[in-house]
Protein backbone atom coordinates (compact mmCIF):
# COMPACT_ATOMS: atom_id res chain seq x y z
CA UNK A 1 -42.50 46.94 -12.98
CA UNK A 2 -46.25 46.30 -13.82
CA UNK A 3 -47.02 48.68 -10.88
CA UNK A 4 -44.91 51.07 -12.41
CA UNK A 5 -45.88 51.19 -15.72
CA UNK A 6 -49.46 51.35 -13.99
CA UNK A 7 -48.95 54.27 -12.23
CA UNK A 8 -47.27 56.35 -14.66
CA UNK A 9 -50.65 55.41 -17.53
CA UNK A 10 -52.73 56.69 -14.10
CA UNK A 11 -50.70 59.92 -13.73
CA UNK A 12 -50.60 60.92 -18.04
CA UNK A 13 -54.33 60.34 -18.04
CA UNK A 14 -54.63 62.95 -15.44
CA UNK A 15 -52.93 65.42 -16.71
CA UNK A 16 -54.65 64.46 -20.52
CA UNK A 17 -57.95 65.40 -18.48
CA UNK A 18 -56.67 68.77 -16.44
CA UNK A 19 -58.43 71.87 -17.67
CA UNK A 20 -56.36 73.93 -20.20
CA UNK A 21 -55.47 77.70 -19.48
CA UNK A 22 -55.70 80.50 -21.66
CA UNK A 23 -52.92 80.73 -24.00
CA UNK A 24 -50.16 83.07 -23.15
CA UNK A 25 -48.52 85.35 -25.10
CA UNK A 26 -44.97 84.92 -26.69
CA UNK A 27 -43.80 87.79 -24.50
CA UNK A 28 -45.21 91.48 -23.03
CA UNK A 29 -42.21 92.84 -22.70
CA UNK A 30 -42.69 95.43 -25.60
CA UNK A 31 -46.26 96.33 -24.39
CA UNK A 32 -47.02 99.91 -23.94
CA UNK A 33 -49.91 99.07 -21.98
CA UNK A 34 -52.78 96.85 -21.64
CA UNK A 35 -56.23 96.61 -22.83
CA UNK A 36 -58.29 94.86 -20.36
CA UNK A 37 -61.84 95.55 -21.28
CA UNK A 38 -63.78 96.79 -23.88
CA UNK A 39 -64.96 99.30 -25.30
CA UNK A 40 -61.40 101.22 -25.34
CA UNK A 41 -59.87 104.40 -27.05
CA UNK A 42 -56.14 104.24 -27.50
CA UNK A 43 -54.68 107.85 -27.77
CA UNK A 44 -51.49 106.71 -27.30
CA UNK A 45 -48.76 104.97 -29.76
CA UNK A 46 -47.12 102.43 -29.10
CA UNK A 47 -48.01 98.36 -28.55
CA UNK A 48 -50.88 98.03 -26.82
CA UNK A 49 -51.61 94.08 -25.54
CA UNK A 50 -54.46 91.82 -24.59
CA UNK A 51 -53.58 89.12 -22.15
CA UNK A 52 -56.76 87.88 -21.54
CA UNK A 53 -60.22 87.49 -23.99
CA UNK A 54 -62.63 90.26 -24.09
CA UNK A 55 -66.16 90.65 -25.29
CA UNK A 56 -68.83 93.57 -25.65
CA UNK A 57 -72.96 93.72 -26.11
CA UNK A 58 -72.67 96.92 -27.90
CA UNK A 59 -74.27 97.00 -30.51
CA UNK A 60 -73.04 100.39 -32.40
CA UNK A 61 -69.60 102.08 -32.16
CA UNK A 62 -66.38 100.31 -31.75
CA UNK A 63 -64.93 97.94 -29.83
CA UNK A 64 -61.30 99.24 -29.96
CA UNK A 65 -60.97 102.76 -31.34
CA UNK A 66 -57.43 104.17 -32.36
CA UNK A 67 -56.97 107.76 -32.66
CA UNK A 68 -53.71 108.15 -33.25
CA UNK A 69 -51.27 106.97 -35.81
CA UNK A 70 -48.42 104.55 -34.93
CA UNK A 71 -50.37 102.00 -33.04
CA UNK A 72 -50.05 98.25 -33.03
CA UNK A 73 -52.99 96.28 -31.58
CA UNK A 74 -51.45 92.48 -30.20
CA UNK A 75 -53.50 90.34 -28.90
CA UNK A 76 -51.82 87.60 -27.87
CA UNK A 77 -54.19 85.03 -29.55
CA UNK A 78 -56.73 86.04 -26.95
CA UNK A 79 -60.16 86.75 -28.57
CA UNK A 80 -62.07 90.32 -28.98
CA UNK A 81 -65.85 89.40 -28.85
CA UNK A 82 -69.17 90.94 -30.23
CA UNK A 83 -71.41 88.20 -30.73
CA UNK A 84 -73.71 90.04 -28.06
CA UNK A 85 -74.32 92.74 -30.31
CA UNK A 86 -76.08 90.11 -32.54
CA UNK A 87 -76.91 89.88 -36.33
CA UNK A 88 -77.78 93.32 -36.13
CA UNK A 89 -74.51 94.84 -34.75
CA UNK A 90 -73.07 98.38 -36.05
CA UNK A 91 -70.27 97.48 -33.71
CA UNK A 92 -66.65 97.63 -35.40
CA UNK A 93 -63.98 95.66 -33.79
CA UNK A 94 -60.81 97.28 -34.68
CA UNK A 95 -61.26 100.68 -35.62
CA UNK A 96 -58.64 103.38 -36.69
CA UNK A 97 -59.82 106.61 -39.17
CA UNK A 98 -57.34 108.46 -41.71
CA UNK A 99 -54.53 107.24 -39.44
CA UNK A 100 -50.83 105.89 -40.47
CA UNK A 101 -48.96 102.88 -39.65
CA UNK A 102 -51.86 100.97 -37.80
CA UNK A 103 -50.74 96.92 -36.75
CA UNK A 104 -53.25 94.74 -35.95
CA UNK A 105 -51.91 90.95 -35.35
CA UNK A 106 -52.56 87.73 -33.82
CA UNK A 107 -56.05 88.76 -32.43
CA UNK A 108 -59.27 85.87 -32.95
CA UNK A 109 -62.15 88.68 -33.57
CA UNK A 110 -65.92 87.47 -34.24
CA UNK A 111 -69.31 88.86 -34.22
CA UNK A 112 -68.63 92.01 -35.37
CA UNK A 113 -70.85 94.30 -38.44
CA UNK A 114 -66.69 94.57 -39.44
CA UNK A 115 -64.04 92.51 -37.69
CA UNK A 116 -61.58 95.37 -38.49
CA UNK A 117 -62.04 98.77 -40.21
CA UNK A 118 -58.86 100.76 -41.45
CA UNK A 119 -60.72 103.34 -44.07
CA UNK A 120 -59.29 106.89 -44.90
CA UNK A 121 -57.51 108.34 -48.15
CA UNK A 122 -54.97 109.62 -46.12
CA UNK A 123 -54.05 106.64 -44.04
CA UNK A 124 -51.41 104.16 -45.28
CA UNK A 125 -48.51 101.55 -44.37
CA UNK A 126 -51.14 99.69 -42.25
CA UNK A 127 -50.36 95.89 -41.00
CA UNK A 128 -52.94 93.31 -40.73
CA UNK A 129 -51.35 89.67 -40.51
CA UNK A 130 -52.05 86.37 -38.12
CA UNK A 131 -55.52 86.93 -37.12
CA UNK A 132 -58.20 85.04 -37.06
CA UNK A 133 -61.92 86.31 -38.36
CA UNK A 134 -65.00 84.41 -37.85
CA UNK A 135 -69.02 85.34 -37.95
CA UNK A 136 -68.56 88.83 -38.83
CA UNK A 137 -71.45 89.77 -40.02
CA UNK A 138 -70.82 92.33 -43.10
CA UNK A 139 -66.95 92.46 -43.92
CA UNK A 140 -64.38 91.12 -41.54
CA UNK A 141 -61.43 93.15 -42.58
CA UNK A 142 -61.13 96.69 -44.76
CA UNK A 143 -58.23 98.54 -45.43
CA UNK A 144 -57.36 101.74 -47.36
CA UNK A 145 -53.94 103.29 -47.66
CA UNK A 146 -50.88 102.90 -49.88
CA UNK A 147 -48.23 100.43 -48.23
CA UNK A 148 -50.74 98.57 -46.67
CA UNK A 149 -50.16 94.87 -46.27
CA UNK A 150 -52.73 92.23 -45.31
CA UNK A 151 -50.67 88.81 -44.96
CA UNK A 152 -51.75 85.30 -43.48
CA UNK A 153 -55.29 85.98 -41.99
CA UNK A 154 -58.03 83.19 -41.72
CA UNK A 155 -61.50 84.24 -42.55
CA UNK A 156 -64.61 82.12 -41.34
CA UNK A 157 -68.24 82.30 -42.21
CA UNK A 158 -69.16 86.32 -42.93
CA UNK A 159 -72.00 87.69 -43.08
CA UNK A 160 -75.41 87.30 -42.10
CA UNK A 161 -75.83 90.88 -41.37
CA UNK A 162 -79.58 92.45 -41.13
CA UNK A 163 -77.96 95.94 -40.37
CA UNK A 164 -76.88 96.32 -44.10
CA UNK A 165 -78.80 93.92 -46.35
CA UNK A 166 -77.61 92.34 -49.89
CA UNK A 167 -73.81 91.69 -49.20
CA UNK A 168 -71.07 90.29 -47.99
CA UNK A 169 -67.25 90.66 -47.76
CA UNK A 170 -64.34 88.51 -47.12
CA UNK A 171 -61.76 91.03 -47.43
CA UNK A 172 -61.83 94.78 -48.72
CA UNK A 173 -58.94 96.96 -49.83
CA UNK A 174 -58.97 100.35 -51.11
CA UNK A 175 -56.38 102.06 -52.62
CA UNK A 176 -52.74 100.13 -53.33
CA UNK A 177 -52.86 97.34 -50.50
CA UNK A 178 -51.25 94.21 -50.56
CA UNK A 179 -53.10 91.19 -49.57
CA UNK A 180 -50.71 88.06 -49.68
CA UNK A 181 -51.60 84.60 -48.10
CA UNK A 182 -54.57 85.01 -46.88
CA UNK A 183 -57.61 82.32 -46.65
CA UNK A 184 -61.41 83.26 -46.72
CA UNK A 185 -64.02 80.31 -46.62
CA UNK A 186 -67.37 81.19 -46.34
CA UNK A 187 -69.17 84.00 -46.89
CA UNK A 188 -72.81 84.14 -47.14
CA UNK A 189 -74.52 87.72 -47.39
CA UNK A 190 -78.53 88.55 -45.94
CA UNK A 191 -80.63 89.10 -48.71
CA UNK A 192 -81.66 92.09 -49.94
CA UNK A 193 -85.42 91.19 -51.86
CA UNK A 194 -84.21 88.08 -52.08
CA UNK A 195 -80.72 88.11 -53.19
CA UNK A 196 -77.31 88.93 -52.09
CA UNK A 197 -73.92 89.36 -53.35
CA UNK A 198 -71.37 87.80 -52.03
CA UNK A 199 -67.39 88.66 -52.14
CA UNK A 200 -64.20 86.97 -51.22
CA UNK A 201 -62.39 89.54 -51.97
CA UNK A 202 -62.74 92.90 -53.12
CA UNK A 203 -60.62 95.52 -54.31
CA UNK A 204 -60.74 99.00 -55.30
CA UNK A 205 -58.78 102.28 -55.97
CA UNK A 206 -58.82 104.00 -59.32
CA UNK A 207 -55.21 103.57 -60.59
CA UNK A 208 -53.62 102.33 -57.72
CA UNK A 209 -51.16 99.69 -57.34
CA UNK A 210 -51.12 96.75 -55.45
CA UNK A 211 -51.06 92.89 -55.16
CA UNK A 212 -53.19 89.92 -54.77
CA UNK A 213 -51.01 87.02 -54.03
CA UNK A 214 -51.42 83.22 -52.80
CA UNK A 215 -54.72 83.64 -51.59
CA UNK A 216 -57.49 80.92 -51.07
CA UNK A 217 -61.43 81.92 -51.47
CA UNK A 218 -64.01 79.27 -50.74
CA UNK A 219 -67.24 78.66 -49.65
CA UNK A 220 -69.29 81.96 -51.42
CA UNK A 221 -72.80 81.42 -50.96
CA UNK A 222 -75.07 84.30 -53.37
CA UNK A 223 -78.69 84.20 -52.69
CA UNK A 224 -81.72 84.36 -54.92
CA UNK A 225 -80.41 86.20 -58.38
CA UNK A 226 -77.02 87.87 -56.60
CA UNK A 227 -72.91 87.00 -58.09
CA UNK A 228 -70.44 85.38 -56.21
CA UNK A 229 -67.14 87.09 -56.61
CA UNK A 230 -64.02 84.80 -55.76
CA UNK A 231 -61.66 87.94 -55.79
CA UNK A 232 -63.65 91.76 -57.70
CA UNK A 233 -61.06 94.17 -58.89
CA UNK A 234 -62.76 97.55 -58.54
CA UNK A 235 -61.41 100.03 -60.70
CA UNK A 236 -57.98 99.58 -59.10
CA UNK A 237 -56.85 99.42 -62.87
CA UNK A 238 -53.19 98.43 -62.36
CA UNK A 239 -53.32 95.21 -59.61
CA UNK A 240 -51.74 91.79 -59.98
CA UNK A 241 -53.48 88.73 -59.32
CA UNK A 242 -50.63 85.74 -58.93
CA UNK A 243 -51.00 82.64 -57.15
CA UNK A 244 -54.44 82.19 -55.89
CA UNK A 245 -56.68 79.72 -55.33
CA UNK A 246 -60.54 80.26 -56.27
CA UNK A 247 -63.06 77.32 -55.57
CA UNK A 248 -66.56 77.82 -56.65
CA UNK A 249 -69.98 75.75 -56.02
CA UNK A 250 -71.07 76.35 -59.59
CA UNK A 251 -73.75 79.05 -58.76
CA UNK A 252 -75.45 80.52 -61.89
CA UNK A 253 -73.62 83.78 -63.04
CA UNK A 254 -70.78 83.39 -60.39
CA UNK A 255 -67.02 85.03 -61.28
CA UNK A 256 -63.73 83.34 -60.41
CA UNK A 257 -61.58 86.65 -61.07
CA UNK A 258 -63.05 89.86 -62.32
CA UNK A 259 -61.56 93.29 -63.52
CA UNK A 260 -62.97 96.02 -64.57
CA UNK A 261 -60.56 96.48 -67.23
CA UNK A 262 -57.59 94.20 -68.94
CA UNK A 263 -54.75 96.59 -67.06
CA UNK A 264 -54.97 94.50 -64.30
CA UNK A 265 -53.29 90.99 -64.42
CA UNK A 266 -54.18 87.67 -63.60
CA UNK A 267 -51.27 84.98 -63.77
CA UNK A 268 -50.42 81.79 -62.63
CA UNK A 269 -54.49 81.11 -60.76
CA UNK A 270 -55.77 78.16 -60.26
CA UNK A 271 -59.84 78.99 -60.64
CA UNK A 272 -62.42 76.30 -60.29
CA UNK A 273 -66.23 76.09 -60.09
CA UNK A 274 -67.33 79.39 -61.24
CA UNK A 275 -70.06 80.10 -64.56
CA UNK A 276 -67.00 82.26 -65.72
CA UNK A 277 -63.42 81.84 -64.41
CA UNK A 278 -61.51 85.17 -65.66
CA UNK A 279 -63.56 88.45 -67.04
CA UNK A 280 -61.43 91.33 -68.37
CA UNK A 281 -58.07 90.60 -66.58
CA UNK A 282 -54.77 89.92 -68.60
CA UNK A 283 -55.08 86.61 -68.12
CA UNK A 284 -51.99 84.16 -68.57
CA UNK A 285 -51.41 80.79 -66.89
CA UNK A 286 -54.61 80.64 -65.15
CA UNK A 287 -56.15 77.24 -65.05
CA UNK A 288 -59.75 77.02 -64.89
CA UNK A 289 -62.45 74.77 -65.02
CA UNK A 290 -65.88 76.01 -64.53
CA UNK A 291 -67.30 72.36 -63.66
């Protein structure tokens, strides 16, 4: 029995030490096709997969470039890599122009000057949800288009870019995009003569809808005389701000929740170590403390 018991301690501690593999995906049965290095142009809609991680030393253009509308990007939880490109990358990760219906989910993308860039006034009803963001160096995710939705994203450690100087972003939305659930700790901008802004997030759109929801900003670092921003409202006159969760380090001049005018609403946030916890939202049911 001792023998026994021996053996079977001798075999779990061997497979305890075996090397992992790469995580596989769910399923690839609704793949259109595969993307299996990078840099790649997909002209073609449809669900296109990763199924294994892939990196690039370029240090300008774009990693994956979509040029067409109706395109989900699914990686699989495999990783999409441009730390090569270094502090000084113009590289963009994810990349789709004035295109519709753009899905971009489960991917771990790092190292990039943006980790994914959605911009155009006439895109919309794009999808950015389960990824993973870390060491971007400017902004890891913008989106513009009505119908958008960003939902349950982790973003790690942005910024540090010496490409564009003075700023930082968490998240960016233009233009009537949801953003619900998502987490950004740590963002840290290069200075610009010294100082640096730094956002969580930031939204903008001149009377355009939209949501801010159940969020949680951390970790905003604002050099020299720059502001941290938990979560800037940018002309985008008509948002709601419900649910989040702003933490502060006290930094002189710093803003929990700003708006540029009292249309937009804050309700129900729970704001915490900024110089001033709500400016010019509708504020009702916040609780700050600026301590």
């Amino acid at each position: 029995m001792r023998n026994h018991v021996l053996m079977m301690g001798t075999l779990l501690l061997a497979l305890l030490l075996l090397p992992r593999q790469a995580p596989a995906a769910e399923s690839y049965d609704n793949c259109t096709g595969f993307i299996d290095s990078i840099p790649a142009t997909i002209s073609t809609q449809g669900v296109w997969c990763l199924r294994k991680n892939l990196s690039t030393a370029i240090d300008a253009g774009y990693a994956i470039n979509i040029t067409t509308n109706n395109v989900t990007i699914d990686c699989n939880d495999f990783k999409i890599g441009g730390l090569g490109g270094g502090v000084g990358t113009n590289t963009y990760g994810v990349y789709a122009n004035d295109r519709s219906n753009t899905t971009v989910r489960r991917c771990n993308i790092r190292g990039f000057y943006y980790g994914v860039a959605l911009p155009g006034s006439s895109g919309s009803g794009h999808v950015v949800e389960y990824n993973r963001f870390d060491g971007n160096t400017y902004a890891a995710i913008y989106v513009q288009g009505d119908g958008s939705t960003l939902r349950n994203n982790e973003v790690r450690d942005t910024g540090g870019s010496t490409f564009t100087d003075g700023s930082a972003i968490g998240i960016l939305a233009y233009d009537g995009v949801d953003l619900i659930e998502n987490t950004v700790s740590g963002v840290s901008p290069t200075p610009y003569n010294g100082n640096g802004n730094a956002y969580g997030i930031l939204s903008r759109g001149y009377d355009a809808g939209g949501s801010v929801i159940g969020n949680r900003v951390r970790g905003l670092v604002s050099p020299g005389t720059g502001v941290a921003y938990g979560i800037y409202n940018d002309g985008a006159s008509r948002m709601i701000l419900r649910g989040n969760d702003v933490a502060g380090v006290g930094s002189p001049g710093s803003i929990g929740l700003y708006c540029e005018d009292n249309r937009a609403t804050a309700r129900d946030n729970v704001i915490s170590g900024f110089a001033t916890s709500v400016s010019n939202c509708l504020s009702d049911g916040d609780t700050t403390n600026t301590n």
